[in-house]
PDB file of N, CA and C in Angstrom:
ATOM      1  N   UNK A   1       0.851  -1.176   0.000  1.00  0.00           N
ATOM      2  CA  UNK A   1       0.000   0.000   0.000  1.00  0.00           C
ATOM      3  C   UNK A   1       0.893   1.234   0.000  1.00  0.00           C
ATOM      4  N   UNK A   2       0.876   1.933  -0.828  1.00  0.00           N
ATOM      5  CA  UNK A   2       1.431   3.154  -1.093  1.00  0.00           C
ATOM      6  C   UNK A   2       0.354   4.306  -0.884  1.00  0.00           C
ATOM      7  N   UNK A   3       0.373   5.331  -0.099  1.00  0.00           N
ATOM      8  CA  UNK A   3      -0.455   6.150   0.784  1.00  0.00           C
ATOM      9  C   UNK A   3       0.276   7.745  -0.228  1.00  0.00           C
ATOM     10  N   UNK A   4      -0.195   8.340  -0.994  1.00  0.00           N
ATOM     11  CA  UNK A   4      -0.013   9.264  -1.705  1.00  0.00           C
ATOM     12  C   UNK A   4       0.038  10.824  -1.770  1.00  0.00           C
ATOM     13  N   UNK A   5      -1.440  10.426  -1.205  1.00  0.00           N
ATOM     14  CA  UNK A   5      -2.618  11.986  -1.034  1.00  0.00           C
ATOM     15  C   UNK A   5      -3.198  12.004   0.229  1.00  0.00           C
ATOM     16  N   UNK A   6      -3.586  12.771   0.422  1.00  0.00           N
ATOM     17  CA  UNK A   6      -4.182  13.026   1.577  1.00  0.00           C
ATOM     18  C   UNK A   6      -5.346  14.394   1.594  1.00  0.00           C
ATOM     19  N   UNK A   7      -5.835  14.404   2.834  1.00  0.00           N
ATOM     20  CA  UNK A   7      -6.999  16.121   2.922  1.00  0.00           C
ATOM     21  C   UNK A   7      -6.753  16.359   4.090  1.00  0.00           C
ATOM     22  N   UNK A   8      -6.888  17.175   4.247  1.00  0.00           N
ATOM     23  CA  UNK A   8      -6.479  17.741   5.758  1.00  0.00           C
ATOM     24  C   UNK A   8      -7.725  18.873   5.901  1.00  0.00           C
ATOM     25  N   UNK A   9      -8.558  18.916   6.808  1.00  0.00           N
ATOM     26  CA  UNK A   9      -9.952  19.666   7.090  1.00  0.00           C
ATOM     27  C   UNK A   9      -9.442  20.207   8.239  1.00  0.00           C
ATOM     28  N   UNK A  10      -9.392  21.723   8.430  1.00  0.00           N
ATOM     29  CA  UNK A  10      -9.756  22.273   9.617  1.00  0.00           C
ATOM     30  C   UNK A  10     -10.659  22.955  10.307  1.00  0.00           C
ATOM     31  N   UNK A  11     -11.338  22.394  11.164  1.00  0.00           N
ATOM     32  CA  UNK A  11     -12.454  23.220  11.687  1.00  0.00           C
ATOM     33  C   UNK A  11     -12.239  24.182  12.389  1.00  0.00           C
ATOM     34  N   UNK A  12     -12.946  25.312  12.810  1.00  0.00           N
ATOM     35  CA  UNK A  12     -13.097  26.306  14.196  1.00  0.00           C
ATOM     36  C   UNK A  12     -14.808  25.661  14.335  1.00  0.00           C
ATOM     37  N   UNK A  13     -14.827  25.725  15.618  1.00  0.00           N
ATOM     38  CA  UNK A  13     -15.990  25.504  16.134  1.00  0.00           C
ATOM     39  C   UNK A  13     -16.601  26.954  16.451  1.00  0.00           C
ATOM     40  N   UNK A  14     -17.697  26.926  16.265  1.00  0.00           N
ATOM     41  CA  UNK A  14     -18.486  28.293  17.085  1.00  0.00           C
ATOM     42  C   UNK A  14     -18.576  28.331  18.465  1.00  0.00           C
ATOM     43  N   UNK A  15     -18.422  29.438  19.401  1.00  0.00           N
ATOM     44  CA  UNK A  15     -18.636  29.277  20.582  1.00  0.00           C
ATOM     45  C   UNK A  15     -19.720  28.886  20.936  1.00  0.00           C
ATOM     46  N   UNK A  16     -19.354  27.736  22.039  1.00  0.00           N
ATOM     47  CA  UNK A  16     -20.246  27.220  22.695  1.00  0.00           C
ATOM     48  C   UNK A  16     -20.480  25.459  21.861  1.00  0.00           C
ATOM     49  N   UNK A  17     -20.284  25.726  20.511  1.00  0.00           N
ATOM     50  CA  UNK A  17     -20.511  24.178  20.037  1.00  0.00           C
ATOM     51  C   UNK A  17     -19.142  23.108  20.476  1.00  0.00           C
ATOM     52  N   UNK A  18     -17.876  23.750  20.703  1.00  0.00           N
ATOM     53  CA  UNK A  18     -17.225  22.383  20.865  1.00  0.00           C
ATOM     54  C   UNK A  18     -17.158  21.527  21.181  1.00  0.00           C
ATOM     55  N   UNK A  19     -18.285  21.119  21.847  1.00  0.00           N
ATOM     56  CA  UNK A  19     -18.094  19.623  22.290  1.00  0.00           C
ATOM     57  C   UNK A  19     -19.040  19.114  21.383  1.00  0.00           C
ATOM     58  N   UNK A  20     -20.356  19.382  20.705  1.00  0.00           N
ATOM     59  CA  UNK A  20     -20.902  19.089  19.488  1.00  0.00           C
ATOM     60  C   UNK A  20     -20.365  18.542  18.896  1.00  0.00           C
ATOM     61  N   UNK A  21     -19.296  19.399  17.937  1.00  0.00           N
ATOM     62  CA  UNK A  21     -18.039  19.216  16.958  1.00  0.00           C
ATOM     63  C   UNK A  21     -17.619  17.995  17.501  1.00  0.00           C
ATOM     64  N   UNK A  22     -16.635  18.410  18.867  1.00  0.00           N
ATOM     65  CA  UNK A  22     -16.155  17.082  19.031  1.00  0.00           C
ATOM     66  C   UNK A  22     -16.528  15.384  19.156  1.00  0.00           C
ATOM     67  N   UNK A  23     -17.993  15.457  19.286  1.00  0.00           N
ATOM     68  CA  UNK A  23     -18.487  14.370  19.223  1.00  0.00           C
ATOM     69  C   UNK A  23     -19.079  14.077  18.005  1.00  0.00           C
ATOM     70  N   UNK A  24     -19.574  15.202  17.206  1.00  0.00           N
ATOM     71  CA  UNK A  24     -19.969  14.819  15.353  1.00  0.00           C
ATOM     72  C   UNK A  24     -18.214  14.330  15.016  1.00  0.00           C
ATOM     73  N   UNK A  25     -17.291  14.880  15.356  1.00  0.00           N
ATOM     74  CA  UNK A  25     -15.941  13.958  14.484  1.00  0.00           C
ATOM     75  C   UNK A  25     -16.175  12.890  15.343  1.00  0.00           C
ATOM     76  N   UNK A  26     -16.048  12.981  16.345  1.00  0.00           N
ATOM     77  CA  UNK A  26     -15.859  10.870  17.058  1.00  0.00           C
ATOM     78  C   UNK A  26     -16.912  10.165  16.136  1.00  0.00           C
ATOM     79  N   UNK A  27     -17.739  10.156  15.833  1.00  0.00           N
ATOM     80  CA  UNK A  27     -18.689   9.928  15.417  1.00  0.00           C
ATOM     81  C   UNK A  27     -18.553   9.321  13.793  1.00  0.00           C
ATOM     82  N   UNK A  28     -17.671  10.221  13.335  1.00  0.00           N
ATOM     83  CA  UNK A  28     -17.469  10.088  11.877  1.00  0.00           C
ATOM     84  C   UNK A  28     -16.572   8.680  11.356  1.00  0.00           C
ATOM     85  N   UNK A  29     -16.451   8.342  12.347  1.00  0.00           N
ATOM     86  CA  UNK A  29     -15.695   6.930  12.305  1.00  0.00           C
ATOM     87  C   UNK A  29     -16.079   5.843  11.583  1.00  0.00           C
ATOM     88  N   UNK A  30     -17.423   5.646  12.238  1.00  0.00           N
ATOM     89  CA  UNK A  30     -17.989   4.873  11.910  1.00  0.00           C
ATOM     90  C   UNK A  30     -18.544   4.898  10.285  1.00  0.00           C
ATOM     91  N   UNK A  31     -18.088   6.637  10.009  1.00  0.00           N
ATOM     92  CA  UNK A  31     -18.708   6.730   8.730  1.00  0.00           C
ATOM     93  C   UNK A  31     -18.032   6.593   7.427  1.00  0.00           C
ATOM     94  N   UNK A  32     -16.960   6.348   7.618  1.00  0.00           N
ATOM     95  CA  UNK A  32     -15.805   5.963   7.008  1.00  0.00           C
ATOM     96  C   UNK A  32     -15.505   4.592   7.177  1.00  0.00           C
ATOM     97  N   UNK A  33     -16.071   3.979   8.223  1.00  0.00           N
ATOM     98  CA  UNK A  33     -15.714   2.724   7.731  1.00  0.00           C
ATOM     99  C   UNK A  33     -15.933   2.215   6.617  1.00  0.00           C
ATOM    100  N   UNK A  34     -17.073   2.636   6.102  1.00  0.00           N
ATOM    101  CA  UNK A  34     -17.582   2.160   5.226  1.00  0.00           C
ATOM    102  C   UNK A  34     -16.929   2.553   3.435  1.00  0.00           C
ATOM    103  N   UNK A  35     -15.765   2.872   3.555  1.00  0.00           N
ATOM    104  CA  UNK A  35     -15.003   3.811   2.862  1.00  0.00           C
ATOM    105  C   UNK A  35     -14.047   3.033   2.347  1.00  0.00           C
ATOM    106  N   UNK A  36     -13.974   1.435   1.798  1.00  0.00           N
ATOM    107  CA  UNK A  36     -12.515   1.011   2.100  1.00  0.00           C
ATOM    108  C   UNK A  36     -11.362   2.031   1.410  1.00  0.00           C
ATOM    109  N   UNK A  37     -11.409   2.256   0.422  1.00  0.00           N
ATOM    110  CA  UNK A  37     -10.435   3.679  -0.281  1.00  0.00           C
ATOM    111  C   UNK A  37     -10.075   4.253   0.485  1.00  0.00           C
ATOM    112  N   UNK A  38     -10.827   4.754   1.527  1.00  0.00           N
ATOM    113  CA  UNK A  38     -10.108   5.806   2.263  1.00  0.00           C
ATOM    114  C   UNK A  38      -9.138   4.794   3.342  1.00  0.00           C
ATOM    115  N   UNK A  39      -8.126   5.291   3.473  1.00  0.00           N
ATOM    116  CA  UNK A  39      -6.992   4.154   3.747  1.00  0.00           C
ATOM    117  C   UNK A  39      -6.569   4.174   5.576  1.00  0.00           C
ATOM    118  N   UNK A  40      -6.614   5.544   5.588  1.00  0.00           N
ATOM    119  CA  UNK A  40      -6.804   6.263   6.999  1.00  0.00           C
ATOM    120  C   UNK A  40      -7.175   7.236   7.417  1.00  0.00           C
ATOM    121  N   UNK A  41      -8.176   7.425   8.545  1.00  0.00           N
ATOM    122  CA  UNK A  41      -8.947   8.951   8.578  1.00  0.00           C
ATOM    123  C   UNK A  41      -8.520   9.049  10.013  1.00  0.00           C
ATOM    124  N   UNK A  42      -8.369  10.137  10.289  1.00  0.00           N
ATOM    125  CA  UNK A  42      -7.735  10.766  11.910  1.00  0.00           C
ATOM    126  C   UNK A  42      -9.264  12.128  12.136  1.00  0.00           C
ATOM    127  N   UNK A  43      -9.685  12.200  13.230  1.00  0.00           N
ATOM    128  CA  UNK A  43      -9.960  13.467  13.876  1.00  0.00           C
ATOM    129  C   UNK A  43      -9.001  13.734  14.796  1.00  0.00           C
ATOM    130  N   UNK A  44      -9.142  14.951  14.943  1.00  0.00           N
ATOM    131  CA  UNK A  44      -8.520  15.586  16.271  1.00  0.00           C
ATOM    132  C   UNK A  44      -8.935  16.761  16.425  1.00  0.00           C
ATOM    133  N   UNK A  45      -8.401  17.419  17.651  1.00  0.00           N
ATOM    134  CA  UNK A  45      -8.341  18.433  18.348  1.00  0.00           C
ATOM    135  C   UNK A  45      -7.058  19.290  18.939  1.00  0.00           C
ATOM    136  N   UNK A  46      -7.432  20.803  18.136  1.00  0.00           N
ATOM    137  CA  UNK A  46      -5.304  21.392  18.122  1.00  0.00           C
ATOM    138  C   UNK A  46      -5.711  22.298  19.270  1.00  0.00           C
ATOM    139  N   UNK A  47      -6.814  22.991  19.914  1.00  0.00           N
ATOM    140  CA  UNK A  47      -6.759  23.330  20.781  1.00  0.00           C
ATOM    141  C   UNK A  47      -8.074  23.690  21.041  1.00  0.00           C
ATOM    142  N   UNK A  48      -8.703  24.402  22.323  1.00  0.00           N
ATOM    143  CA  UNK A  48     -10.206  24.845  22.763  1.00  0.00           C
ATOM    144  C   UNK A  48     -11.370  24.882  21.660  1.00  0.00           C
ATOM    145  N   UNK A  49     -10.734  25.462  20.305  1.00  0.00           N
ATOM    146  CA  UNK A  49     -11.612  25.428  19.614  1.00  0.00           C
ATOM    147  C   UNK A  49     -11.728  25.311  18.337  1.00  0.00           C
ATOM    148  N   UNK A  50     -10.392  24.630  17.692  1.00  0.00           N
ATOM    149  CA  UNK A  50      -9.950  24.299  16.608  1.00  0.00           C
ATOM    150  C   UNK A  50      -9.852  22.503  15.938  1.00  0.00           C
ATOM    151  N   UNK A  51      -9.857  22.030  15.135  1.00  0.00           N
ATOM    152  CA  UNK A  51     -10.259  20.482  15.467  1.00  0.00           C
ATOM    153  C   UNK A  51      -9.889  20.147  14.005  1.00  0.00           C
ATOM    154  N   UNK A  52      -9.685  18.902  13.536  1.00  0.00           N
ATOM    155  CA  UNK A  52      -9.561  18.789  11.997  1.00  0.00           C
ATOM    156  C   UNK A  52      -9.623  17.433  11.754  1.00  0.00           C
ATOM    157  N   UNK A  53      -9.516  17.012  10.722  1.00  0.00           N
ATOM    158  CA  UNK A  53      -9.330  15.959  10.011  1.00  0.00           C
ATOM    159  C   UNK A  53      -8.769  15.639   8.812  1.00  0.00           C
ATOM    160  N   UNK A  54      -7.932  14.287   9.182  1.00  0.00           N
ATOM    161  CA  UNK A  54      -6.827  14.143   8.199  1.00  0.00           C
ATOM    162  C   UNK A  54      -6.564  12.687   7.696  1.00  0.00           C
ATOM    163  N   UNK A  55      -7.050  12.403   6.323  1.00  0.00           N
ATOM    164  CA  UNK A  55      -7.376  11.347   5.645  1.00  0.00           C
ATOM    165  C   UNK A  55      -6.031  10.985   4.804  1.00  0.00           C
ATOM    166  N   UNK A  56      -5.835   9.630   4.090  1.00  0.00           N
ATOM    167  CA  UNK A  56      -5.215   9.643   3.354  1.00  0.00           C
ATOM    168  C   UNK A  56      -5.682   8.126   2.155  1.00  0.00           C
ATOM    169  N   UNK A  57      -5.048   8.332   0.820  1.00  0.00           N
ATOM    170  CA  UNK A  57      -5.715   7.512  -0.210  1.00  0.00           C
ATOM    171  C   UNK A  57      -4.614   7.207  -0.945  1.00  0.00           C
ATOM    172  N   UNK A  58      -4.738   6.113  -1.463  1.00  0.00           N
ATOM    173  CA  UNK A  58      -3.483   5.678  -2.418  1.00  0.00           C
ATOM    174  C   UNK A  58      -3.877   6.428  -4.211  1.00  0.00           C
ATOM    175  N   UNK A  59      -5.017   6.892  -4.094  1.00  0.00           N
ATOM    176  CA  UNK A  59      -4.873   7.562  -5.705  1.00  0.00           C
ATOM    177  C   UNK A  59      -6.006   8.768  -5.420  1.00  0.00           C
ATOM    178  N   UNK A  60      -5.856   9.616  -6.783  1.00  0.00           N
ATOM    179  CA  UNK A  60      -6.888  10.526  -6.986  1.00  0.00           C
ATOM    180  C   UNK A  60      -8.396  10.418  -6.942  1.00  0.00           C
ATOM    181  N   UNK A  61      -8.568   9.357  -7.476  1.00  0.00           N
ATOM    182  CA  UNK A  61     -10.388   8.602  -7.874  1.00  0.00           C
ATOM    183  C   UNK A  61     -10.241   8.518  -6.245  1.00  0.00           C
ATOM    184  N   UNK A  62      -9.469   7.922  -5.121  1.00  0.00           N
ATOM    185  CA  UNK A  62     -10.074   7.381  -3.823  1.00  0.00           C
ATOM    186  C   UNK A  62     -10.701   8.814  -3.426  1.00  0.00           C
ATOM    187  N   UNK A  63      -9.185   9.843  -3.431  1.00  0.00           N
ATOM    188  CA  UNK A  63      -9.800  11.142  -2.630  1.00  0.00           C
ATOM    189  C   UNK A  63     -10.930  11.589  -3.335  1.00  0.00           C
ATOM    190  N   UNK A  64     -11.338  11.256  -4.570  1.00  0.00           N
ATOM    191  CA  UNK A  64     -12.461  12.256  -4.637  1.00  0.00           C
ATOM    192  C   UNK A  64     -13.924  11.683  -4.319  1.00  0.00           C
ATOM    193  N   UNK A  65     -13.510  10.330  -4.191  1.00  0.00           N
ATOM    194  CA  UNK A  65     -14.504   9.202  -4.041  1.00  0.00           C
ATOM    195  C   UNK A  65     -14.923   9.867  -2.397  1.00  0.00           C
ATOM    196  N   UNK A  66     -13.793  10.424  -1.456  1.00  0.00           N
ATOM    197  CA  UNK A  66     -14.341  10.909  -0.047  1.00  0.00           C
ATOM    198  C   UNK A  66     -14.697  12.003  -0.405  1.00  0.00           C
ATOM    199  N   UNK A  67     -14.029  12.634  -1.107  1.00  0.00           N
ATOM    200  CA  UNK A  67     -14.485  13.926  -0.969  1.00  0.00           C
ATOM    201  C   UNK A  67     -16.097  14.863  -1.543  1.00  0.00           C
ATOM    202  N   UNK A  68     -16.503  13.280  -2.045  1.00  0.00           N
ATOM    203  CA  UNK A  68     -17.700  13.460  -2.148  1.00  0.00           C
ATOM    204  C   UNK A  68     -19.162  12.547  -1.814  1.00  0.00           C
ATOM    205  N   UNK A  69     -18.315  12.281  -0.722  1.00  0.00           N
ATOM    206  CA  UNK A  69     -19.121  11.456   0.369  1.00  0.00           C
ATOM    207  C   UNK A  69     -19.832  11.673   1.218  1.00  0.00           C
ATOM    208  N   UNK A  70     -20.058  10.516   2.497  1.00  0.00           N
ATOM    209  CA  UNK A  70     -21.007  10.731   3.474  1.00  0.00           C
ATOM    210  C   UNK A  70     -20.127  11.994   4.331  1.00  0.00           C
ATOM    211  N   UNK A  71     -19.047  11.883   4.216  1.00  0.00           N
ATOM    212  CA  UNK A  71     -18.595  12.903   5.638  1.00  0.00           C
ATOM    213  C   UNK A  71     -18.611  14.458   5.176  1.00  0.00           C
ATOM    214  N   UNK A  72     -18.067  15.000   3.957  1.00  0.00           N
ATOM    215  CA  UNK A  72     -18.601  16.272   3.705  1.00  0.00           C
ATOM    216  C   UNK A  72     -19.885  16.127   4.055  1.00  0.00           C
ATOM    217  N   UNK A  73     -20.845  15.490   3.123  1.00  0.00           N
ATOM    218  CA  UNK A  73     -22.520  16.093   3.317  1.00  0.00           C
ATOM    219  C   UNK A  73     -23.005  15.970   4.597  1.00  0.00           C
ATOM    220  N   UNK A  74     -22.391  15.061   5.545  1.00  0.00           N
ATOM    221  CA  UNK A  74     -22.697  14.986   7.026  1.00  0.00           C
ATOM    222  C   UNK A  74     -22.136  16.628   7.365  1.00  0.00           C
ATOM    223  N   UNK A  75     -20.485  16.987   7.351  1.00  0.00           N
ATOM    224  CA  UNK A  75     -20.679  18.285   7.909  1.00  0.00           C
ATOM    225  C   UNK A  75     -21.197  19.352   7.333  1.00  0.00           C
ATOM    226  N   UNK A  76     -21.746  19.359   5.996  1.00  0.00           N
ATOM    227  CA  UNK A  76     -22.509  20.157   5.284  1.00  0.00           C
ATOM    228  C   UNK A  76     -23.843  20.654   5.913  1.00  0.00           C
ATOM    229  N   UNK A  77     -24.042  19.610   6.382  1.00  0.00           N
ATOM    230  CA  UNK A  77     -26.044  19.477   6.981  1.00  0.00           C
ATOM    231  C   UNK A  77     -25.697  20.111   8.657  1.00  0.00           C
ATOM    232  N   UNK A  78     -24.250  19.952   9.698  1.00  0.00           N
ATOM    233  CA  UNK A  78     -24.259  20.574  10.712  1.00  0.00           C
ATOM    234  C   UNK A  78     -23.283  22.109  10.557  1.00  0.00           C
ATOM    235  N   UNK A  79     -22.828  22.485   9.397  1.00  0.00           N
ATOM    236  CA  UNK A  79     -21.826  22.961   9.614  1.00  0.00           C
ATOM    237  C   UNK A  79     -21.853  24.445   9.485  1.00  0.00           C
ATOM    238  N   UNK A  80     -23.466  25.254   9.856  1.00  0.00           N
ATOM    239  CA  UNK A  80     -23.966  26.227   9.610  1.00  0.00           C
ATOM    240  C   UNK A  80     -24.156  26.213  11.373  1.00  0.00           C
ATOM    241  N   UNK A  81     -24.672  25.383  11.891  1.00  0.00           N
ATOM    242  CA  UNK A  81     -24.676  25.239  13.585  1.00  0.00           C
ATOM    243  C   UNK A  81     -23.034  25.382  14.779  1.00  0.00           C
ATOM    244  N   UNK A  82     -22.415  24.722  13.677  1.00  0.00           N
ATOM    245  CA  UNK A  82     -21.230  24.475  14.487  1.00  0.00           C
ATOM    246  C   UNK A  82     -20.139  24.661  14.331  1.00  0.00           C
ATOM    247  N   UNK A  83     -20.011  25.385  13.367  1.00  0.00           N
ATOM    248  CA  UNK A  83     -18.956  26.141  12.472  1.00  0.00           C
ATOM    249  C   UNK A  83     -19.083  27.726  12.521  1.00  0.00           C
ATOM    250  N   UNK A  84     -17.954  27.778  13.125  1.00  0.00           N
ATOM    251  CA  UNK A  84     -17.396  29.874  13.216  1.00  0.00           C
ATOM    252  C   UNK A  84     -17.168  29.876  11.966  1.00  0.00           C
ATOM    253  N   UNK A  85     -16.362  29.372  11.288  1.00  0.00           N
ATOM    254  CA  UNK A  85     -16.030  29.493   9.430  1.00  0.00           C
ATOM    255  C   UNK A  85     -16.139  28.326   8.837  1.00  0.00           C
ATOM    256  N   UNK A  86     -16.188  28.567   7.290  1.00  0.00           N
ATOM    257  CA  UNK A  86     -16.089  27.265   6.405  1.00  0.00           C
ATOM    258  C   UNK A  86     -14.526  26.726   6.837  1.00  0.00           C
ATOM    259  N   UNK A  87     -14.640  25.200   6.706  1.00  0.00           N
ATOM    260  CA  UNK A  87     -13.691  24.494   6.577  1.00  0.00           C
ATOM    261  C   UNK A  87     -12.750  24.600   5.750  1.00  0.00           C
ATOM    262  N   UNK A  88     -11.681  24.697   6.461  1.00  0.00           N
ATOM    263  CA  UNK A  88     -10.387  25.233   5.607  1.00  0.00           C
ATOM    264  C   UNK A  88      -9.959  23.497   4.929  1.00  0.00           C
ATOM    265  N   UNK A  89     -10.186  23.381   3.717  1.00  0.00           N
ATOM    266  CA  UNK A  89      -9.510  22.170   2.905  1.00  0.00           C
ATOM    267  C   UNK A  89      -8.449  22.233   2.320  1.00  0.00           C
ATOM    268  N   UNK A  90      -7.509  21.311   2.661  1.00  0.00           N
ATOM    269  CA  UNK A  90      -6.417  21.642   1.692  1.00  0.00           C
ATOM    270  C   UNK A  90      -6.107  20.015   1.286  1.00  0.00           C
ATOM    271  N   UNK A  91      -5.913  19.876   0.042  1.00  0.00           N
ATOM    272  CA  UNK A  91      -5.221  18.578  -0.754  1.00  0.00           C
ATOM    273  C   UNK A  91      -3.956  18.418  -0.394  1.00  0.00           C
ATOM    274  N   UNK A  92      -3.237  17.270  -0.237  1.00  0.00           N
ATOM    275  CA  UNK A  92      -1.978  17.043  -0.004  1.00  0.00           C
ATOM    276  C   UNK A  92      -1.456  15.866  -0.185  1.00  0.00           C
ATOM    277  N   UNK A  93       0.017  16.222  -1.047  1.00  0.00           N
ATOM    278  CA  UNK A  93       0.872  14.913  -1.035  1.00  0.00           C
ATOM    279  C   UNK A  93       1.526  14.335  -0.040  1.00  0.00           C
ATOM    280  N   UNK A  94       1.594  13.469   0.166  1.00  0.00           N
ATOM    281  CA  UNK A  94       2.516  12.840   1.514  1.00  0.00           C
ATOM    282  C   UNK A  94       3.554  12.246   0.876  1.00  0.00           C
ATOM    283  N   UNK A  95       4.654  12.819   1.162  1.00  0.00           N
ATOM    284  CA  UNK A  95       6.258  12.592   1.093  1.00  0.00           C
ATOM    285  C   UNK A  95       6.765  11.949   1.762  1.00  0.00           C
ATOM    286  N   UNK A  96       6.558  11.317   3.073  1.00  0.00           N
ATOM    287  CA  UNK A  96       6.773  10.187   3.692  1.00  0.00           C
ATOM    288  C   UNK A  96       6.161   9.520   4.344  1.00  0.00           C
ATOM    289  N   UNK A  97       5.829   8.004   4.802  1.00  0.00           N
ATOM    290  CA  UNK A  97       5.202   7.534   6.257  1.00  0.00           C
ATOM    291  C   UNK A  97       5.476   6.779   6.834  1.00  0.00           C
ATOM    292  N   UNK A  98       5.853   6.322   7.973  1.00  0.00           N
ATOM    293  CA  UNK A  98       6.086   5.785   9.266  1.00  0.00           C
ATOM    294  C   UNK A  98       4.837   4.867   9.733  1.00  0.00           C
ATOM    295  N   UNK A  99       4.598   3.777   9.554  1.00  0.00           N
ATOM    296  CA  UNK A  99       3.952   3.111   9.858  1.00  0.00           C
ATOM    297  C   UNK A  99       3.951   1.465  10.545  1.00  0.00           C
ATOM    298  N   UNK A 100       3.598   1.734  12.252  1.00  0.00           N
ATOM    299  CA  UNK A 100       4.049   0.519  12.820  1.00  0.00           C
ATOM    300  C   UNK A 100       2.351   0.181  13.279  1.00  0.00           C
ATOM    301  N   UNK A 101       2.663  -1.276  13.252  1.00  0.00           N
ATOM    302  CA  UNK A 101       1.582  -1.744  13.803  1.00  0.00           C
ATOM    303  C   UNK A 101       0.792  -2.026  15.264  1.00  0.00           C
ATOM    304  N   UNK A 102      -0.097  -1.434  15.337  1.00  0.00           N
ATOM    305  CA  UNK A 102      -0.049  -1.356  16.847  1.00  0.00           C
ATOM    306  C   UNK A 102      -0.043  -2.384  17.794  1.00  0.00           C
TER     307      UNK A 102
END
């Protein structure tokens, strides 16, 4: 498996929603499982009110295959509630990875 591309989503939460946010990403897990393409999906949290997500795909067709999936239109449908700004997206190559098994 060669891991290529990637997306990297950053949220700001609106005051008062972060823990919303934070539980619509825990949440999103499950929604990606269903994703085999998508190869690995991360949420997190960079501080009080900032949060993101960071996927990765071995080709172009995978990322766009997410990127026009259940998890945009999921934060599409909350992301007027729980969102201070639109989601900052950015595409990305991955130049290296480190991968041990847990």
């Amino acid at each position: 498996m060669t891991l290529k591309l990637g997306v990297l989503a950053l949220l700001k939460a609106k005051p008062g929603s972060e823990n919303e946010l934070a539980a619509f990403l825990e949440g999103g897990s499950k929604i990606v499982a269903d994703e085999p393409a998508t190869r690995t999906w991360y949420a997190f949290q960079i501080d009080d009110h900032t949060y993101g997500i960071f996927d990765t795909f071995e080709d172009e067709a995978s990322r766009q295959e997410h990127l026009n999936g259940k998890i945009p239109a999921a934060l599409s449908k909350v992301g007027d509630s729980l969102l201070a700004d639109a989601p900052d997206i950015r595409l990305t190559t991955i130049l290296a990875t480190k991968n041990d098994s847990y």
